[in-house]
C-alpha atoms as a PDB file:
ATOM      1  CA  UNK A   1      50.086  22.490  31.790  1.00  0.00           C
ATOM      2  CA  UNK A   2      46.401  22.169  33.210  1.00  0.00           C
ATOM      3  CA  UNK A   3      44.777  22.456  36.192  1.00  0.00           C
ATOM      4  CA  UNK A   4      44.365  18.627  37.795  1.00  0.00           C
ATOM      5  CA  UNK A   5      41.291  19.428  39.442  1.00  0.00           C
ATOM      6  CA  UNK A   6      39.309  21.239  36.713  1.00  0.00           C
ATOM      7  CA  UNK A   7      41.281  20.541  33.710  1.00  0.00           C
ATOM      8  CA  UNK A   8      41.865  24.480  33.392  1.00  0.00           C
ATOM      9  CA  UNK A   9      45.114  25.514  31.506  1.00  0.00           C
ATOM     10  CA  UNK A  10      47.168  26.600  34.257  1.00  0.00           C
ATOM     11  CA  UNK A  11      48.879  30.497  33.734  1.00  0.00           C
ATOM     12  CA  UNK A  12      52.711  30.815  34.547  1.00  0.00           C
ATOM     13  CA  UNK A  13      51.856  31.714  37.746  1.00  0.00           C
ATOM     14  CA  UNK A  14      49.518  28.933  39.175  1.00  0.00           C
ATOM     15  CA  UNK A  15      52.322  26.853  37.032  1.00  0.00           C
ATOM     16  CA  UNK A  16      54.896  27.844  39.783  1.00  0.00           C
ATOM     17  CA  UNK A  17      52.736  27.460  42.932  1.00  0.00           C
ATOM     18  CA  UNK A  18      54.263  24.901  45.577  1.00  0.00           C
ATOM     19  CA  UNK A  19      52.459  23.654  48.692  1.00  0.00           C
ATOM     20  CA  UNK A  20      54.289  25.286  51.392  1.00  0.00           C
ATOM     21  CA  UNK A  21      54.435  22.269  53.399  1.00  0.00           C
ATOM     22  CA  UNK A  22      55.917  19.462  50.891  1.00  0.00           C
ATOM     23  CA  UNK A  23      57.649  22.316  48.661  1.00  0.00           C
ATOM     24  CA  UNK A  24      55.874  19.649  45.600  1.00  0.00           C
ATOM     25  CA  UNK A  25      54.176  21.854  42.520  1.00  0.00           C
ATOM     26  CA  UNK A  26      50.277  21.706  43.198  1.00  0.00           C
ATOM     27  CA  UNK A  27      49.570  21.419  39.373  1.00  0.00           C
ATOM     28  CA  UNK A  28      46.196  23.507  40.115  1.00  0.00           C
ATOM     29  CA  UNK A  29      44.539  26.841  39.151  1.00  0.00           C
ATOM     30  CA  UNK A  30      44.335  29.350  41.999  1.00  0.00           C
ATOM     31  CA  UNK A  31      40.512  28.992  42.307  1.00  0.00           C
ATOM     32  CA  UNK A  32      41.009  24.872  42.876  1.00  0.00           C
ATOM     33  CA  UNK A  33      43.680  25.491  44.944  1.00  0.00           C
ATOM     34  CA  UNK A  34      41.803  27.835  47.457  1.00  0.00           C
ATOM     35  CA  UNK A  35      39.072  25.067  47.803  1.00  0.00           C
ATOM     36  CA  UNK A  36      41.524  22.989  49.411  1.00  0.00           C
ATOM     37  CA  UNK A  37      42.499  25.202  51.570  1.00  0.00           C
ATOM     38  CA  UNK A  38      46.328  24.089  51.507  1.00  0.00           C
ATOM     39  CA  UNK A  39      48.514  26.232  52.333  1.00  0.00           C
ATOM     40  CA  UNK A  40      51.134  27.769  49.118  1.00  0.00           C
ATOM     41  CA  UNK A  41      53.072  29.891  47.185  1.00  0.00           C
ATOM     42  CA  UNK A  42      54.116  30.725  43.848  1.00  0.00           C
ATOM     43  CA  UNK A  43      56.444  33.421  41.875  1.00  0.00           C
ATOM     44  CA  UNK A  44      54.376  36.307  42.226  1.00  0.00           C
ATOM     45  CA  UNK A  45      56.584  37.958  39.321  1.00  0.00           C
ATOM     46  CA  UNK A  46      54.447  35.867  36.944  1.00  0.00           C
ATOM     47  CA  UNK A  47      51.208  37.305  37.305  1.00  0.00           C
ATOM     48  CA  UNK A  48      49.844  39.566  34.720  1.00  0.00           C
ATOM     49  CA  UNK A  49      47.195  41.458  35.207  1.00  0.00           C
ATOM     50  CA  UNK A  50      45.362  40.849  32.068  1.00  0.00           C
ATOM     51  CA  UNK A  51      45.141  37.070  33.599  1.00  0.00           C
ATOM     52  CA  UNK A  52      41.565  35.581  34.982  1.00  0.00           C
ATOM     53  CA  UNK A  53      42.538  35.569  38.388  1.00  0.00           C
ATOM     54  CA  UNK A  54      39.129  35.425  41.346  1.00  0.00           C
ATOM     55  CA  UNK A  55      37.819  38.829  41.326  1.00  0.00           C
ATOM     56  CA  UNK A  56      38.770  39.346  45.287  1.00  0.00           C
ATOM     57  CA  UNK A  57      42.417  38.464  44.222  1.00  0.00           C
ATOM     58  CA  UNK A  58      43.904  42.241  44.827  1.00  0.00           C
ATOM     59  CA  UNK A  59      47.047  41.809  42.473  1.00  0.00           C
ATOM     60  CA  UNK A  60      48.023  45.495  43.945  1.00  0.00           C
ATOM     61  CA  UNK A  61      48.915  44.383  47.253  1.00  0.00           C
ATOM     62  CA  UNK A  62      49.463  40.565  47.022  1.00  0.00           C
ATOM     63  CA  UNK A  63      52.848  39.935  48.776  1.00  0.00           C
ATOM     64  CA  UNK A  64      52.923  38.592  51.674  1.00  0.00           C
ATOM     65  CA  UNK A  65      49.027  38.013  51.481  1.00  0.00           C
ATOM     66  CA  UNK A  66      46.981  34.618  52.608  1.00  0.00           C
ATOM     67  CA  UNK A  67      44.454  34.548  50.152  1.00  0.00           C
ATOM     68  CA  UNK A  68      42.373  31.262  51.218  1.00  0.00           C
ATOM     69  CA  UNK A  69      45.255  29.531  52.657  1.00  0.00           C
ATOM     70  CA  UNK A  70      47.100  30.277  49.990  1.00  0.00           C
ATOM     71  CA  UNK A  71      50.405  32.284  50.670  1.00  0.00           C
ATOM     72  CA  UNK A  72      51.171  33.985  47.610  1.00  0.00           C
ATOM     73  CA  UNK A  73      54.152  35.691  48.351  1.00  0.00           C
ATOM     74  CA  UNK A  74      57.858  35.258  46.437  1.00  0.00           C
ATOM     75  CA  UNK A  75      60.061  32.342  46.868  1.00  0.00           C
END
């Protein structure tokens, strides 16, 4: 699946993220999705570190997070 912003291939992680609003799949990388500023949230079990995720994106303490409007906690 890619990104339909950027045209990215999407990682299982930005794969699962939902708008928190609608509850639809955003179909967008994490670094497309925080320009929007909608706010989300995805399976937080499927992020590997070894992933390109923004460099301010502190995979350590992530749950429960806002990271520019995006809510990245479990659901």
């Amino acid at each position: 699946m890619r990104c339909k912003s950027c045209d990215a291939v999407l990682s299982e992680y930005e794969a699962s993220m939902k708008s928190a609003e609608t509850k639809e799949f955003l179909d967008m990388c994490v670094s497309c999705a925080k320009d929007t500023g909608v706010h989300s949230y995805g399976n937080t079990s499927l992020m590997h570190e070894y992933e390109d995720y923004p460099e301010d994106l502190d995979l350590d303490n992530i749950s429960g997070v806002l990271y520019g409007g995006i809510s990245v906690d479990d659901h």
